[in-house]
Protein backbone atom coordinates (compact mmCIF):
# COMPACT_ATOMS: atom_id res chain seq x y z
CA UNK A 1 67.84 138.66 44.13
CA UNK A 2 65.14 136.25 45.84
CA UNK A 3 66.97 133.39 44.18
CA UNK A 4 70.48 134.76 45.95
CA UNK A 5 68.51 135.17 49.23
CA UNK A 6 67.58 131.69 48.99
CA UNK A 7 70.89 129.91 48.32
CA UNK A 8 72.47 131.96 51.46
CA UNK A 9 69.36 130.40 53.29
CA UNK A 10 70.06 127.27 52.53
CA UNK A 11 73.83 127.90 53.01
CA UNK A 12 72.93 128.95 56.52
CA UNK A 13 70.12 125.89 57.26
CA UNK A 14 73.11 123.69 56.01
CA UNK A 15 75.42 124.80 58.45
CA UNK A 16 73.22 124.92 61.41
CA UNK A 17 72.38 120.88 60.77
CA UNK A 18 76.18 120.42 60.80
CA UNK A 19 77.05 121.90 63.81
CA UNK A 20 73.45 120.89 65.14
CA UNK A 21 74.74 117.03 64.17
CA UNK A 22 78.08 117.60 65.99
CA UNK A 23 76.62 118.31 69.08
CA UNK A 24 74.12 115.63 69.31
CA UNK A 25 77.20 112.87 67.73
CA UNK A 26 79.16 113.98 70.44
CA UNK A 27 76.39 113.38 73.20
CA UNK A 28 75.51 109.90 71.37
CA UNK A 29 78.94 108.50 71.44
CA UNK A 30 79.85 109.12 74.99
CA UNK A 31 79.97 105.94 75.91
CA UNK A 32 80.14 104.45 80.03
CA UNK A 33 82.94 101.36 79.97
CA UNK A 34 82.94 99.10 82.80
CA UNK A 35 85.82 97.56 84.45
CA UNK A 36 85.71 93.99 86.38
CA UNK A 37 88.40 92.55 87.55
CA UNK A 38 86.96 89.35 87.46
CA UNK A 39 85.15 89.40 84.41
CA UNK A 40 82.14 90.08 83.03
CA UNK A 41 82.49 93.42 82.26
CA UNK A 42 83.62 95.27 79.18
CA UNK A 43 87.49 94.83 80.40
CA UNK A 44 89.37 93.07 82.91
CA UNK A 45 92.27 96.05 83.26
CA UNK A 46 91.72 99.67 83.35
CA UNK A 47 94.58 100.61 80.32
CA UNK A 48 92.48 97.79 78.22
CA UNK A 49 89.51 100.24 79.09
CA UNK A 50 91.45 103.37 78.51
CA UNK A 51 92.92 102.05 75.33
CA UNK A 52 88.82 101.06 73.92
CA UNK A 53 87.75 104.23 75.16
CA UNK A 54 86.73 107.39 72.76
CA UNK A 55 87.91 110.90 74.04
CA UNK A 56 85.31 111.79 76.96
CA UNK A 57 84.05 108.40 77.81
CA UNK A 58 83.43 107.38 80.97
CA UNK A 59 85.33 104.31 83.01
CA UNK A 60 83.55 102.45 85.77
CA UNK A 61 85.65 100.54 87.76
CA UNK A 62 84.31 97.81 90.21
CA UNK A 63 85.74 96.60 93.11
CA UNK A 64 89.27 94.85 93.30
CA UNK A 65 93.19 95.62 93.31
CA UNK A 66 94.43 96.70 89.93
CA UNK A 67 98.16 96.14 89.51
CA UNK A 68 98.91 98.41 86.40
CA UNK A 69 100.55 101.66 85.87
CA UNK A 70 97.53 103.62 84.67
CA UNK A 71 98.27 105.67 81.43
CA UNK A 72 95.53 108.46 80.78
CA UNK A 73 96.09 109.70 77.17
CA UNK A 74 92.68 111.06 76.28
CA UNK A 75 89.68 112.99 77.49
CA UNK A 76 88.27 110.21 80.10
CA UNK A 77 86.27 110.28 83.47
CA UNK A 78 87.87 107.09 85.92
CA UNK A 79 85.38 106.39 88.61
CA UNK A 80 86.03 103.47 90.97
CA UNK A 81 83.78 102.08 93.16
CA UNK A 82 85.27 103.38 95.98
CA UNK A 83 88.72 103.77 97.97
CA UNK A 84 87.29 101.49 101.01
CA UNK A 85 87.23 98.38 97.83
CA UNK A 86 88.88 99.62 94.65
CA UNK A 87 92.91 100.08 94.65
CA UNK A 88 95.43 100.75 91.81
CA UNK A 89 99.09 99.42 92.48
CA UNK A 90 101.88 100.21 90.45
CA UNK A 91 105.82 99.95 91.34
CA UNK A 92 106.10 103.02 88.74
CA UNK A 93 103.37 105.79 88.83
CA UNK A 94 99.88 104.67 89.52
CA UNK A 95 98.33 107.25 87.32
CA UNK A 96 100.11 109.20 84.78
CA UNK A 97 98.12 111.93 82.51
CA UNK A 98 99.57 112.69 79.41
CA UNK A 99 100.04 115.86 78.29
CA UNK A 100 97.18 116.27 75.72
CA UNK A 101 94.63 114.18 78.28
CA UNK A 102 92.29 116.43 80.60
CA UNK A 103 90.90 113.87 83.49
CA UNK A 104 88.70 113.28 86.18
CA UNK A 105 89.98 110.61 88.67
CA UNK A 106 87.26 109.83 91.10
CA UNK A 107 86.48 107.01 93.93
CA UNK A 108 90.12 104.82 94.50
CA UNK A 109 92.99 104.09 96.77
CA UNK A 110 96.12 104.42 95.12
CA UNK A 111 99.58 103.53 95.83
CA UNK A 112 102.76 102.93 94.25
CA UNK A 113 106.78 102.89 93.97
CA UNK A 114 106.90 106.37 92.51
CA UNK A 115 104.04 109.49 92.54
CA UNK A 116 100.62 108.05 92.62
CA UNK A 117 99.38 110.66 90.37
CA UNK A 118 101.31 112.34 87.88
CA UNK A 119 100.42 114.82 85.42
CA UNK A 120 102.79 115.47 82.51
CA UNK A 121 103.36 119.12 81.41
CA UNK A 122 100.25 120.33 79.33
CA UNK A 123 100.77 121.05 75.47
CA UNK A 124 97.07 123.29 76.04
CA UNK A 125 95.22 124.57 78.62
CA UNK A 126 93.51 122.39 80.65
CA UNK A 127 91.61 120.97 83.85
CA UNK A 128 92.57 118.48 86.12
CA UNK A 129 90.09 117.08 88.73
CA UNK A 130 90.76 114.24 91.70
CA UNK A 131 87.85 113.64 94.13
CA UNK A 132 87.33 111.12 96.73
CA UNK A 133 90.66 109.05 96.64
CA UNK A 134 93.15 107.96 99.39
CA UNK A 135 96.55 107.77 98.37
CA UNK A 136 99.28 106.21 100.71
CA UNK A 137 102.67 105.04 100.82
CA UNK A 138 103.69 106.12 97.41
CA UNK A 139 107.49 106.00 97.01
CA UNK A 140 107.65 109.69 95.69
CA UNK A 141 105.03 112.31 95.87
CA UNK A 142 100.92 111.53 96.41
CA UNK A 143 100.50 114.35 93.46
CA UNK A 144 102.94 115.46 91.18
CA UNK A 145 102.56 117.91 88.71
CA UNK A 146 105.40 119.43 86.18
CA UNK A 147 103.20 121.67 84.48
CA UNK A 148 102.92 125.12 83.30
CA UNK A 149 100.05 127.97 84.08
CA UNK A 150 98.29 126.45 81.40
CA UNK A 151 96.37 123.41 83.78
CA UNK A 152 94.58 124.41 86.62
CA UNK A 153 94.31 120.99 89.06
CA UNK A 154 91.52 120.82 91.24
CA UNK A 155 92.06 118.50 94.57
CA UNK A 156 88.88 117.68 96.80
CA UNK A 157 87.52 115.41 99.52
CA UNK A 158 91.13 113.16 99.82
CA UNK A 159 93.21 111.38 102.33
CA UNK A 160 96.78 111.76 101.02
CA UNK A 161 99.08 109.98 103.46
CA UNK A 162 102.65 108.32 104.44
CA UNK A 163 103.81 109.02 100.90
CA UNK A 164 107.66 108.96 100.71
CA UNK A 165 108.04 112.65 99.77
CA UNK A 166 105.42 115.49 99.52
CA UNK A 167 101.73 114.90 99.89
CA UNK A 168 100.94 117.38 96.88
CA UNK A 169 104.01 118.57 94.95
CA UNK A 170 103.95 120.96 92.08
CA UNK A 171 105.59 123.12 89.47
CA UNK A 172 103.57 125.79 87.85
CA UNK A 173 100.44 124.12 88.06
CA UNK A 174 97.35 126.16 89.58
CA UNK A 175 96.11 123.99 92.11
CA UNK A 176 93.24 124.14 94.50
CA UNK A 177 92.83 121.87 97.44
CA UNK A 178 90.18 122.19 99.23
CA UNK A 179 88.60 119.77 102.05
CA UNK A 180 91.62 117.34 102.32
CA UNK A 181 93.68 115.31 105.10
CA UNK A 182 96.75 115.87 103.94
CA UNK A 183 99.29 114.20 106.67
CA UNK A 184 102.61 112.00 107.72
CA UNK A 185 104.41 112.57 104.21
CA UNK A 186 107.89 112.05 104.32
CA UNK A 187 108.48 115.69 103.32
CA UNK A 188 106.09 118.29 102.53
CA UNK A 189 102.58 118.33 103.02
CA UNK A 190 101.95 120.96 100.14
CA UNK A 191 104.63 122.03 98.08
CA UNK A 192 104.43 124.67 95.27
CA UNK A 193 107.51 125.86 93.01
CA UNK A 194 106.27 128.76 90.87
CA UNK A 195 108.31 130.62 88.26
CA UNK A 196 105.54 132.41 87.61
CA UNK A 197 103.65 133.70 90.28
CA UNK A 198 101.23 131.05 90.41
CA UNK A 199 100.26 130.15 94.25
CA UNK A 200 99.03 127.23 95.58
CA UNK A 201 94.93 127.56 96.93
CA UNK A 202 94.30 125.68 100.02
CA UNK A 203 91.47 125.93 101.91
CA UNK A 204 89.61 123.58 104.69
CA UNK A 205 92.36 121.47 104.69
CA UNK A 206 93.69 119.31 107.60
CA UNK A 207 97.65 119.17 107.06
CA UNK A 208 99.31 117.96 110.08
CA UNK A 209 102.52 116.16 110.44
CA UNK A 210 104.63 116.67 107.69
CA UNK A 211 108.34 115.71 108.44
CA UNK A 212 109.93 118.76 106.68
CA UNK A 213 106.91 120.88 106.76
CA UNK A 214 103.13 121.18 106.55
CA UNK A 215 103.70 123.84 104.16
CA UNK A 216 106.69 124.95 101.60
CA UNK A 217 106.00 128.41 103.23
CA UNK A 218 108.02 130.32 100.58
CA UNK A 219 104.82 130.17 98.54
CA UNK A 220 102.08 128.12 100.14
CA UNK A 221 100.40 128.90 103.08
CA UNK A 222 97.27 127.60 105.07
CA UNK A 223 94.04 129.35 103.85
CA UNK A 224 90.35 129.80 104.78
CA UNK A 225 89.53 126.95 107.54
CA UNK A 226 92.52 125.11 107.97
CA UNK A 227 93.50 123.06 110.87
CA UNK A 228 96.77 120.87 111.51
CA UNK A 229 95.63 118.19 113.77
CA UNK A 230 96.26 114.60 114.36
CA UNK A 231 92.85 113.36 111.80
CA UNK A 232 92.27 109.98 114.14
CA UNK A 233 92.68 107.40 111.73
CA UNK A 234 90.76 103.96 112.45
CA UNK A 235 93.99 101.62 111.88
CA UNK A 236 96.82 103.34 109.35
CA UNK A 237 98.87 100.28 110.11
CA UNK A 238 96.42 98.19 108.61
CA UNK A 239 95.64 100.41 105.91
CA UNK A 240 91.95 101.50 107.55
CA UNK A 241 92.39 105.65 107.52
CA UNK A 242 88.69 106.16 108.26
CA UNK A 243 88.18 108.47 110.75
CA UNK A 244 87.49 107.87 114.24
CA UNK A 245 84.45 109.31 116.18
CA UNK A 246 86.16 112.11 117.92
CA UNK A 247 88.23 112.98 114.78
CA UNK A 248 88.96 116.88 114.24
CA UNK A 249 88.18 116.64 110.76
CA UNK A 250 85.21 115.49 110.95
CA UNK A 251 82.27 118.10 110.20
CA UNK A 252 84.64 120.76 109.90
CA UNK A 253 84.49 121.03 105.72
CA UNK A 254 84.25 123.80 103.37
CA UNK A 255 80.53 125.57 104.22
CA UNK A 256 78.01 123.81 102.08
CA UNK A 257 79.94 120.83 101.12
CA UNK A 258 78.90 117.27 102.52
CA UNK A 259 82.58 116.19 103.06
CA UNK A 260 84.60 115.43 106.05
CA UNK A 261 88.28 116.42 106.04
């Protein structure tokens, strides 16, 4: 009996160093990549990065103009350095997420000749976040996602703007927008088409402008703190869509948040 009690004790110790191992070999290996367009960095292009990078690395992009049509294919945080200095150009999509990729796309302007993000229907369930860009003049649509219920899209603290058709367009996707200038699309502001009941979430958003519509109203509708005013950009003609002094969306965020809309 005592020696049976010991080998389950030691089948038990065995198992907790395995998993115990896991953890900590997944905390070691996440690994920061940096991006300079000039060199001296890790990589001079962002898909070289990407295509280095182990599932949930993170990608630091300096400043510059990247002309490549991002491909995300794996678990992966892409930070730039900011939208005032670091721009991806691509005359396809600027950033396309695969279906088995959950990303975080963080600090860039982005613009393009078709959708300057697009997310590819999921094969699991997933989250999608995009914080801090600007992204203007795409051909198509700012955002576009042809997903299912399955990915849940999160949309904060942007400037999406002059884009050829809809500021945010998608299909099944749960999608929450919260504290963005969303304005002058060719189109749509925000447009949702559901099969499934899922509704668009937007909340402190400024969506003003639109030439079809701020909203597509059969399913998406201005929530909690909205306002559809003209945001006062510095100089949109020059590409400069920082907000003027007087701008209504300035200091009129989500409660708690330290954003401008």
């Amino acid at each position: 009996m005592a020696t049976r009690k010991m080998y389950f004790c030691f089948i038990k110790l065995s198992l907790l160093i395995i998993i115990t191992a896991s953890v900590l070999a997944s905390q070691v290996y996440a690994a920061t990549i940096t991006v300079k367009q000039l060199g001296g960095g890790d990589y001079t292009t962002i898909n070289a990065a990407i295509s280095f990078a182990a599932p949930d690395d993170t990608i630091m992009v300096f400043p510059g103009r990247y002309e490549e049509a991002v491909v995300i294919d794996k678990n992966l945080t892409l930070i730039g350095s900011g939208p005032q200095v670091t721009t991806i150009y691509s005359p396809t999509d600027g950033i396309k997420i695969k279906a088995s990729a959950v990303a975080k796309i963080i600090g860039f302007t982005i613009t393009s000749g078709e959708n300057g993000i697009y997310i590819e229907k999921a094969s699991s369930s997933k989250t999608i976040e995009i914080r801090n860009n600007v992204i203007i003049a795409c051909g198509l649509n700012g955002i576009r996602g042809v997903g299912d219920t399955k990915i849940t899209v999160n949309i904060t603290n942007s400037t999406i703007a002059y884009n050829g058709e809809s500021g945010v367009k998608m299909h099944d996707d749960r999608t929450y927008l919260s504290n963005n200038i969303i304005v002058l699309n060719g189109k749509y502001g925000i447009f949702g088409y559901f099969n499934y009941g899922t509704v668009v979430s937007s909340t402190y958003n400024n969506v003003w402008g639109n030439t079809t519509a701020d909203y597509y109203t059969k399913r998406v509708n201005p929530g909690l703190g909205y306002i559809s005013e003209n945001p006062l950009f510095m100089d949109s003609s020059n590409g400069n869509l920082a907000l003027q002094t007087p701008s209504p969306s300035i200091d009129t965020a989500r409660p708690g948040s330290s954003a401008s809309r």
